[in-house]
Protein backbone atom coordinates (compact mmCIF):
# COMPACT_ATOMS: atom_id res chain seq x y z
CA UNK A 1 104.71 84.92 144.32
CA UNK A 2 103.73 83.36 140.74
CA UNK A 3 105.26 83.62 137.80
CA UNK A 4 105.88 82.20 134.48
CA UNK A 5 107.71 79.17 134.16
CA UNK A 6 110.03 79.99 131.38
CA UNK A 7 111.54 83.26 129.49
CA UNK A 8 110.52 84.94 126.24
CA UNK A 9 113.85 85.47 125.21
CA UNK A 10 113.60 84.44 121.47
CA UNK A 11 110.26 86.33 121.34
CA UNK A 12 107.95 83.94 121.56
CA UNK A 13 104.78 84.05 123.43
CA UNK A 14 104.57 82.08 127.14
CA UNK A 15 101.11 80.87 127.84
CA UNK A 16 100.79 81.74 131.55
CA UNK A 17 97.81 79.43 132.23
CA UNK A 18 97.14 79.92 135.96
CA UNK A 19 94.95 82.96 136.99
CA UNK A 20 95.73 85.32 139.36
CA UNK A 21 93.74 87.47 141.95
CA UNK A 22 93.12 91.42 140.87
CA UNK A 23 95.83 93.75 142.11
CA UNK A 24 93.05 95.58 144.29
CA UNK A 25 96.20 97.28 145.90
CA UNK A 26 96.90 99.26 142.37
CA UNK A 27 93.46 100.55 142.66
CA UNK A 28 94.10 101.91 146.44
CA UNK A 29 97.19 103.11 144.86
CA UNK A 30 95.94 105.27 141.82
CA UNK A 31 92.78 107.16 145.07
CA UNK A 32 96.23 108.08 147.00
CA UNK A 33 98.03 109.48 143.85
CA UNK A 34 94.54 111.54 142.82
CA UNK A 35 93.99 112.73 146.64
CA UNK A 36 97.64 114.27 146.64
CA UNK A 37 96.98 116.15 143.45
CA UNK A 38 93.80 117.20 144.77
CA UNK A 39 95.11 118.27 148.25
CA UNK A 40 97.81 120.42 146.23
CA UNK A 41 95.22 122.14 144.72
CA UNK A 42 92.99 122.95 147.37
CA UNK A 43 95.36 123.45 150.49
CA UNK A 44 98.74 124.80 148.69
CA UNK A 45 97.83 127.00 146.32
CA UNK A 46 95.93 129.96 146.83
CA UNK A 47 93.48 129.08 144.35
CA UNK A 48 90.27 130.63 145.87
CA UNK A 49 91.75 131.67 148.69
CA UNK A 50 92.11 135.42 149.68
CA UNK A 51 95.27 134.83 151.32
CA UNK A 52 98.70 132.45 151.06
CA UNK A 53 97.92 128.80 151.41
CA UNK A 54 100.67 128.73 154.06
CA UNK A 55 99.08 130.81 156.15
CA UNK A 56 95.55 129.10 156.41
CA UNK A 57 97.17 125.74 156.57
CA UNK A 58 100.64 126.04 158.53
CA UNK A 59 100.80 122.51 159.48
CA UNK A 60 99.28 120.61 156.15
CA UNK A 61 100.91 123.19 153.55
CA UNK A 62 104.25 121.78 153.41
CA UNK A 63 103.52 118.37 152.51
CA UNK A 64 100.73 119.39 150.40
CA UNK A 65 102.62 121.68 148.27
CA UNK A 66 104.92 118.09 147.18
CA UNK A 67 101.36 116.84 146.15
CA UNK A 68 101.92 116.83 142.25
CA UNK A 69 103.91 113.78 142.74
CA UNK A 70 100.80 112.52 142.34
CA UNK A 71 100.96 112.58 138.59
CA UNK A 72 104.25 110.61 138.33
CA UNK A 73 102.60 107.73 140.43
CA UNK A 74 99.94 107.80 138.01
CA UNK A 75 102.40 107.56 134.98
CA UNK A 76 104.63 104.73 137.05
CA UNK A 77 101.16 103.03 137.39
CA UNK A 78 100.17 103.43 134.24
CA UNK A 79 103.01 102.05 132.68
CA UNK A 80 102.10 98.69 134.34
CA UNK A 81 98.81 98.50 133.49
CA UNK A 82 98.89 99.44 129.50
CA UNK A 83 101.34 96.49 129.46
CA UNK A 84 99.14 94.62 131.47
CA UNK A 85 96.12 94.88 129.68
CA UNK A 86 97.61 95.10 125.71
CA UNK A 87 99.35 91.47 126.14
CA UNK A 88 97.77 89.25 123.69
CA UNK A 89 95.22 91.80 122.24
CA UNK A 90 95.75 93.36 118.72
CA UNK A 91 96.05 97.06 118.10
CA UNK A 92 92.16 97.65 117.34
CA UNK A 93 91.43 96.13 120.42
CA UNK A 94 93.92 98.65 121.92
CA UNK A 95 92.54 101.84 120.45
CA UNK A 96 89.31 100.55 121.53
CA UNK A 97 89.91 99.99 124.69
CA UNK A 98 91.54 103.79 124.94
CA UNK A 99 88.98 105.75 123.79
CA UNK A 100 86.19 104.04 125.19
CA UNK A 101 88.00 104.66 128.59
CA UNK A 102 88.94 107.92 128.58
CA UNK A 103 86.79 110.19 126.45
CA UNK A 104 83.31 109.81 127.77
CA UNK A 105 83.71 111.45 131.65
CA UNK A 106 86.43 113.90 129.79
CA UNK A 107 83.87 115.04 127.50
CA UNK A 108 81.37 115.42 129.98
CA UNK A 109 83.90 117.16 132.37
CA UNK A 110 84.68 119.73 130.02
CA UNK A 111 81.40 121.06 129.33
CA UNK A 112 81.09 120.39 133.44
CA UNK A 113 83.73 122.89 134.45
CA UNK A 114 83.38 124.92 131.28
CA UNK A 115 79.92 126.12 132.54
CA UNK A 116 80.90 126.57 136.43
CA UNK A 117 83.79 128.73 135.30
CA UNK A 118 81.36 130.66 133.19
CA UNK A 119 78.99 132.05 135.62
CA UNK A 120 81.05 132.22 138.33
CA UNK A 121 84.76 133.17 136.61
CA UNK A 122 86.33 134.37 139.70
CA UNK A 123 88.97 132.20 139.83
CA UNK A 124 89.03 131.07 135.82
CA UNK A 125 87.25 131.67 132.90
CA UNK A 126 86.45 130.55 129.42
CA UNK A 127 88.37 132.44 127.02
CA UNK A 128 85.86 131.47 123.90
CA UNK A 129 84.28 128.35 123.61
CA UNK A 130 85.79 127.40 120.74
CA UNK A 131 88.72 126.61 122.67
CA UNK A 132 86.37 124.47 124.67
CA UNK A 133 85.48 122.33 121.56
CA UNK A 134 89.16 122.20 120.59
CA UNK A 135 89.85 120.57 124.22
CA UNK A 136 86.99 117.77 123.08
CA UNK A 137 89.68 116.36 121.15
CA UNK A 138 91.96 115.79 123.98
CA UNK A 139 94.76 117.04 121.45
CA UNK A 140 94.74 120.68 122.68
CA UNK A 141 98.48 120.79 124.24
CA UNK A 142 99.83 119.83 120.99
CA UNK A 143 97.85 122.57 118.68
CA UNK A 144 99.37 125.19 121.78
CA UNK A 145 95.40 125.69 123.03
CA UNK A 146 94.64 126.52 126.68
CA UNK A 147 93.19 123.90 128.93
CA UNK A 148 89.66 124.24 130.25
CA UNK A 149 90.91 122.56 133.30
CA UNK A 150 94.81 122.78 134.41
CA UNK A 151 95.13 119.01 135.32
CA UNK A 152 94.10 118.46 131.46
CA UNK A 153 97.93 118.41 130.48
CA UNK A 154 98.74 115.47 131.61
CA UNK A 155 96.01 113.36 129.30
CA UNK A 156 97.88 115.27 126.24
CA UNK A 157 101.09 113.07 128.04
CA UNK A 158 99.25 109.79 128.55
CA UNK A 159 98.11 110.00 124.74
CA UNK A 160 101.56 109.89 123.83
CA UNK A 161 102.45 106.78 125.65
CA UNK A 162 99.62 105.40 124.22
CA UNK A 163 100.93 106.28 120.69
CA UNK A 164 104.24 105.12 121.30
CA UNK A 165 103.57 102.19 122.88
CA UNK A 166 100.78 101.11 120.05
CA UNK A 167 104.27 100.52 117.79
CA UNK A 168 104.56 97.27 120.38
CA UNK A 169 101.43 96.37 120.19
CA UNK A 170 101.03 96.47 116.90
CA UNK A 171 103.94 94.11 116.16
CA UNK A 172 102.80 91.67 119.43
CA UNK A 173 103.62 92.17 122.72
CA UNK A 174 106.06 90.18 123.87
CA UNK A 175 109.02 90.09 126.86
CA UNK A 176 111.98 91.43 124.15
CA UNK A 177 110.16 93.73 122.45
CA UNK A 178 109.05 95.57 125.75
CA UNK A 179 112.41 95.57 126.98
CA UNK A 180 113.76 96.63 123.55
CA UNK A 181 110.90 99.39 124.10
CA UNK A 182 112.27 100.81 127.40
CA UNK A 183 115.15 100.93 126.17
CA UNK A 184 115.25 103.12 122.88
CA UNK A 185 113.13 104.58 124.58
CA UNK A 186 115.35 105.49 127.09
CA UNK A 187 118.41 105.96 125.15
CA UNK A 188 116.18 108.79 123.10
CA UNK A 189 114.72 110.51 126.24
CA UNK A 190 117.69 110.79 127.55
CA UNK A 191 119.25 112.00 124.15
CA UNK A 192 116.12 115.26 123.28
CA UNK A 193 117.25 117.62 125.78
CA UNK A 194 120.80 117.95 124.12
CA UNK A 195 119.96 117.92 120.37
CA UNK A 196 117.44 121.06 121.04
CA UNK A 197 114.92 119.43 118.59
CA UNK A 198 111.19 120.16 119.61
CA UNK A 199 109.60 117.55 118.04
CA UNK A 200 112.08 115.16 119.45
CA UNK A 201 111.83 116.78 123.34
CA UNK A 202 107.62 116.33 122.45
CA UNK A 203 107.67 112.66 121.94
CA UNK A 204 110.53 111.54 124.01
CA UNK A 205 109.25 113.13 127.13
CA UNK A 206 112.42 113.04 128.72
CA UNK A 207 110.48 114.77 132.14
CA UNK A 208 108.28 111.81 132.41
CA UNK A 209 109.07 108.87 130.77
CA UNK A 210 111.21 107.02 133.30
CA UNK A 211 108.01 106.74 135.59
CA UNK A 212 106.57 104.85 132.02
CA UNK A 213 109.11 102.44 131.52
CA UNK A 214 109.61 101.62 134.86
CA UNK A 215 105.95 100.56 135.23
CA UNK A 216 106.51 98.17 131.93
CA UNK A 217 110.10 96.79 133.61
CA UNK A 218 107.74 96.19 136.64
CA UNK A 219 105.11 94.61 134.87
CA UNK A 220 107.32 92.42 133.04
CA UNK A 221 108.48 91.11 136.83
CA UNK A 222 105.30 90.75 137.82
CA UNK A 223 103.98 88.58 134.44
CA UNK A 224 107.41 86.26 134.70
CA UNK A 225 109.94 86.97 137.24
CA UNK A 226 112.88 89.69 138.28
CA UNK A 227 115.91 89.18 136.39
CA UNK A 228 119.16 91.65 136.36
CA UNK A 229 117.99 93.14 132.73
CA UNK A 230 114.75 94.64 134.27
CA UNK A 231 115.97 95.50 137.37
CA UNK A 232 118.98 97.75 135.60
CA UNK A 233 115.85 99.18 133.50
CA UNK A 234 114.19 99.97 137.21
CA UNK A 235 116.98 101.36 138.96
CA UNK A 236 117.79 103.65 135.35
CA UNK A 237 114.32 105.10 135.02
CA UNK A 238 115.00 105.65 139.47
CA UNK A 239 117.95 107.77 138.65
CA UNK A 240 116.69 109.73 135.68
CA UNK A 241 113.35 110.48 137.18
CA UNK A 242 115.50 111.92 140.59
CA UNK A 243 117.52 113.96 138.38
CA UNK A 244 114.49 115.82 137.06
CA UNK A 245 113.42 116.64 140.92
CA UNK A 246 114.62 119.73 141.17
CA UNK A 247 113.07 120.45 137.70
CA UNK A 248 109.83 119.35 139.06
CA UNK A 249 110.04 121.10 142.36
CA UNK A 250 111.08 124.62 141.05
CA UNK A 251 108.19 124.04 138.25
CA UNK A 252 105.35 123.53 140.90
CA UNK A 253 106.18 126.30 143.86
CA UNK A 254 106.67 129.96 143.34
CA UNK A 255 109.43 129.95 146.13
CA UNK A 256 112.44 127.70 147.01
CA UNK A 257 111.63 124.70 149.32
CA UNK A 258 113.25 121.44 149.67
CA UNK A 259 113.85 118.97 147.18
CA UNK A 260 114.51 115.59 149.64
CA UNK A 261 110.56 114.73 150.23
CA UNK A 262 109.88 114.89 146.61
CA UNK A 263 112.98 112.40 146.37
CA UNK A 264 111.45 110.38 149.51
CA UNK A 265 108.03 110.23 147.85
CA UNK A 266 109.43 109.20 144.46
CA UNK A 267 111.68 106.59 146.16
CA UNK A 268 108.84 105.00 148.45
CA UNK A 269 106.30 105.06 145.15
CA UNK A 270 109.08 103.04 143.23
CA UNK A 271 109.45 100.69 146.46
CA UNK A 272 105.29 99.73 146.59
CA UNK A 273 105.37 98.98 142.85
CA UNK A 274 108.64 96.46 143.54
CA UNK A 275 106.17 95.23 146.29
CA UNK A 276 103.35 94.81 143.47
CA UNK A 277 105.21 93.74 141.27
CA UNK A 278 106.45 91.16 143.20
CA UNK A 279 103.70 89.62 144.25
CA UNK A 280 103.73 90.58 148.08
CA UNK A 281 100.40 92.85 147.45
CA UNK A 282 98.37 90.04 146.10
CA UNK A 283 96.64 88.67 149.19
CA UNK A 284 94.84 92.47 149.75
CA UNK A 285 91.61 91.22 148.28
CA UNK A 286 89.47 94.36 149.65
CA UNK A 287 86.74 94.74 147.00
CA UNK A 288 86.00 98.34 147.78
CA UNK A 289 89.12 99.41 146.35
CA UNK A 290 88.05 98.61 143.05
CA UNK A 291 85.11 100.91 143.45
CA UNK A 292 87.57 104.08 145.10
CA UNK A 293 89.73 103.13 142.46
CA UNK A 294 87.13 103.42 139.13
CA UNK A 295 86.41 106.96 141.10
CA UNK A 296 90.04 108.05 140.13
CA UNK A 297 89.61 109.40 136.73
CA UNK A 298 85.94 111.57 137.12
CA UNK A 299 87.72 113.01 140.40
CA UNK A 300 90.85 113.90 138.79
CA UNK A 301 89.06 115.38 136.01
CA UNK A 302 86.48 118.03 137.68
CA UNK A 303 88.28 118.57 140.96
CA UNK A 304 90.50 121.69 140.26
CA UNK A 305 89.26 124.75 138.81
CA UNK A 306 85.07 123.59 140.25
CA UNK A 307 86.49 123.41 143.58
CA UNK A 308 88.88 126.53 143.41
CA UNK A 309 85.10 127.74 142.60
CA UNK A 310 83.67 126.35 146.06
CA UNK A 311 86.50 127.93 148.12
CA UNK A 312 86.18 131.27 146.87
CA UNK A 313 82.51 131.11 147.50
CA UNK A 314 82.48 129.96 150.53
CA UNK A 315 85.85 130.72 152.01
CA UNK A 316 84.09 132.89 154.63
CA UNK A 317 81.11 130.87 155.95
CA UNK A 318 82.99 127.77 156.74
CA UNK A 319 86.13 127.16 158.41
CA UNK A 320 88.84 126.10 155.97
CA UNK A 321 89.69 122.37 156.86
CA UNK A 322 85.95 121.59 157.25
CA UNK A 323 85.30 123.67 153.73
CA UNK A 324 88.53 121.31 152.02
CA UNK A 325 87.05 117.97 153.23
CA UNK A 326 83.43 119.19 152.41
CA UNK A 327 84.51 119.78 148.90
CA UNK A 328 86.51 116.45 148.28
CA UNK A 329 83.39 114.70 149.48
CA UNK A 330 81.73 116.92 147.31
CA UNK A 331 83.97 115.82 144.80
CA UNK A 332 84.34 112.00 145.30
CA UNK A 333 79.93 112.00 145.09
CA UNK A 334 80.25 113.46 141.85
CA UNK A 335 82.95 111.52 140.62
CA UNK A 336 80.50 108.60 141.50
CA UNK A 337 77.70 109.74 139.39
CA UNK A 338 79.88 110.78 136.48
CA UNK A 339 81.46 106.88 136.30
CA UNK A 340 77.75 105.15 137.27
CA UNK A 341 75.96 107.55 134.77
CA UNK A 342 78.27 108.14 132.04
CA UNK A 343 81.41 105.97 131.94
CA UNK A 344 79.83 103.32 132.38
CA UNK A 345 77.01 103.16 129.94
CA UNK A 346 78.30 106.06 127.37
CA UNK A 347 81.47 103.87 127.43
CA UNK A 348 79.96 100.61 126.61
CA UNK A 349 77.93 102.25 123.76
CA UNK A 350 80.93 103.72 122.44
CA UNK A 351 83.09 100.43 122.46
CA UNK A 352 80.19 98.74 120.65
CA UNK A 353 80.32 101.38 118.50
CA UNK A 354 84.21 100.97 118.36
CA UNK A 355 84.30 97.51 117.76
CA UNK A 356 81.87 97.55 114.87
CA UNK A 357 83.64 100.11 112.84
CA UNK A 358 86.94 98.18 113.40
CA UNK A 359 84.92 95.06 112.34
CA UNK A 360 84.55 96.51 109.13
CA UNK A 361 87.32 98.03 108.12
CA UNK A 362 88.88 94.51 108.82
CA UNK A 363 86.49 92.98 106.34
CA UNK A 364 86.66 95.99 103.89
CA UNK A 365 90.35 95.79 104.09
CA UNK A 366 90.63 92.03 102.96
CA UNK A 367 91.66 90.50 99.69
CA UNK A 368 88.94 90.89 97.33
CA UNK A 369 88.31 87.30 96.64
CA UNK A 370 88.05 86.76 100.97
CA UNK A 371 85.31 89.19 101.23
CA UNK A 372 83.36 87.66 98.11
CA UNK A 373 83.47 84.01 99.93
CA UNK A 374 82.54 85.97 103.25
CA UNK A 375 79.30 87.48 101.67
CA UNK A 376 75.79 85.36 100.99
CA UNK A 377 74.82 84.21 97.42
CA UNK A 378 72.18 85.86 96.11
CA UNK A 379 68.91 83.99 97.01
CA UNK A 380 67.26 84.68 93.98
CA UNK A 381 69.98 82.53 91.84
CA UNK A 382 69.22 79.71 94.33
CA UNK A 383 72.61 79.14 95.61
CA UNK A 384 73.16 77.63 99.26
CA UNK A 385 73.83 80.95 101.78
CA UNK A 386 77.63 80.39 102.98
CA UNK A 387 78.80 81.60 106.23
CA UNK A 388 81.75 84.36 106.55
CA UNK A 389 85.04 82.38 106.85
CA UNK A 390 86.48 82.98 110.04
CA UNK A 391 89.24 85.37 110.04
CA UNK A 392 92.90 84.08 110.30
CA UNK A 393 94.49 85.35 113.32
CA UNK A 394 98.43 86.60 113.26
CA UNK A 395 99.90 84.06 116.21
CA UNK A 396 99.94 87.02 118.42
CA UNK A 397 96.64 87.57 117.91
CA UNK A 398 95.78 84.81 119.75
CA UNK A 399 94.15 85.20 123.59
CA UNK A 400 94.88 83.77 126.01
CA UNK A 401 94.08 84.32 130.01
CA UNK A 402 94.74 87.08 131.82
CA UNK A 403 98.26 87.13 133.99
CA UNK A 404 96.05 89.23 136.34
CA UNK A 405 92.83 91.24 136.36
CA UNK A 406 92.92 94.96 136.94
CA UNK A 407 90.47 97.83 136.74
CA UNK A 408 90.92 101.03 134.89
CA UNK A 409 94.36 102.75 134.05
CA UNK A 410 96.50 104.33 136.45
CA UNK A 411 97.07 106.90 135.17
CA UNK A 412 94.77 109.82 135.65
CA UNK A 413 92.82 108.22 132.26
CA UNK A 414 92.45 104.91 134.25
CA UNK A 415 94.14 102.70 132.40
């Protein structure tokens, strides 16, 4: 285990000098969470099927049907990485990094399932497709629109997060003021569901935030070291997010089933992230993970309602376990296509895009007299062309390397 050789206590920054191996194991982590959504989907509800889930599947069905919990690993994961990857970088670089992430496959997803669910709307349709170019902006759940896709609620979630934790970032990450995040955060989640205030209950996401703030108590382990402060924060956000189990359970089945495997899964998702976090995980160097891992996000996104599609068409000409596994592969080869052929290069083009538009508000927002030095004399008055001035940098503006190297988000955006 490695970790920083002194506290941030007085909020100061520690320069954490030594690099450390990619947590491959986060990757492997975020394909398990995706695969238990998609297995809910496909084997426990009826979805395309023309009879109850339970019946086709006896023996898979009941731990299927828990597969949801698939979404709060991603949101426990998540939490990590956003701290992970924000320390040190300024809020542009933030907002950047966002949107270049998780836009490009979700536009191209929508317009993806949007047109299977058109010609073949057996098991979903498009209402109008203005509600399709309402869901471009990600921002749908909040204006009350419907979802091309049903796992699309979640991203409405992760955008949240982001916005709240961008107040952090944009002051400087640092130890105190990511524990002082967890816990007003905390203290307000825990605070919505009694002052019946919608707005409040919207932004406090008191279903969902412990698996958040956990992942940022867990990060901060894993950056410097486990203390008693961020092991109360873990073992809060623990009992908060059990609490909400029954919630969860009751929300996800149309009929009462047990609530202890949810608890178990929770519990044993909490335990591999201590592991992470930790530092037992970091000798699992096994490079393919990073590739299952970047196919996360595409898979997550087309998966449902296109292969709800699939089973209804073909529910009859293939048996149904060889027809599920047919379609994840199905799945998993498209999710590869969609990251090769448009995360990757759509996203590049978009942070270059990003970055220059940040570039220049930056200059257009400086003092007057800074942006005169910045720009060149005239050549026709003779004078000598000056270079821009560099631009001061706010302390915590400052990079330095990497605590550890990650792919994409774990969340179901990747990040």
């Amino acid at each position: 285990m490695r970790f920083a050789s002194r506290g941030d206590l007085d909020g100061g920054r520690v320069a954490v000098r030594r690099s450390a191996p990619r947590l491959y194991v986060l990757d492997g982590l975020r394909l398990i969470a995706a695969l238990m959504v998609v297995l809910f989907h496909l084997v426990s509800l009826r979805g395309g099927w023309d009879r109850p889930a339970a019946e086709i599947f006896p023996a898979a069905q009941p731990l299927a049907r828990y597969g949801w919990l698939g979404v709060e690993v991603f949101f426990l994961i998540s939490g990590f990485v956003i701290c992970m990857s924000t320390w040190g970088r300024s809020l542009g670089d933030f907002v950047v990094s966002r949107v270049s992430r998780i836009y490009p496959a979700y536009w191209v997803a929508i317009f993806l399932t949007a047109g299977v669910i058109t010609m073949w709307p057996q098991v979903r349709d498009v209402k109008n497709w203005d509600v399709v170019l309402t869901n471009l902006t990600m921002l749908q759940q909040g204006m009350g629109v419907w979802d091309v896709d049903g796992v699309y609620w979640t991203l409405f979630i992760e955008l949240k997060f982001y916005v709240l934790f961008a107040i952090v970032v944009a002051t400087g990450v640092t130890y105190r003021k990511c524990v002082l995040f967890c816990g007003i955060w905390t203290v307000v989640s825990i605070t919505a569901p009694t002052v019946d205030n919608k707005l409040l209950d919207m932004w406090a996401m008191p279903l969902y935030s412990p698996y958040f703030i956990a992942g940022i108590a867990f990060y901060l382990m894993h950056r410097f070291k486990p203390t008693a402060v961020l092991w109360g924060i873990v073992v809060m956000s623990l009992l908060l997010a059990l609490h909400q189990v029954p919630r969860r359970v009751s929300d996800n089945s149309t009929e009462v089933i047990p609530t202890w495997p949810a608890t178990l899964i929770i519990f044993i998702a909490f335990a591999l992230m201590a592991l992470i976090a930790l530092g037992y995980c970091d000798r699992l160097q096994w490079r393919w993970l990073a590739t299952a891992g970047a196919l996360t996000y595409p898979l997550y996104l087309i998966h449902q309602y296109i292969g709800m599609t699939l089973t209804y068409w073909l529910r009859h000409k293939v048996p149904a376990p060889l027809l599920v596994l047919g379609i994840i592969a199905l799945m998993l080869g498209a999710a590869w296509v969609l990251h090769r052929c448009v995360e990757r290069p759509l996203g590049k083009w978009l942070r270059r895009a990003l970055q220059k538009g940040m570039e220049e508000m930056r200059l257009q927002s400086a003092p007057d007299d800074e942006r005169r030095g910045s720009a060149p004399k005239s050549p026709l008055r003779g004078a000598v062309e000056v270079p821009p001035a560099p631009r001061q940098q706010r302390p915590y503006e400052q990079k330095e390397p990497d605590r550890v190297a990650v792919g994409a988000s774990g969340t179901p955006d990747g990040s």
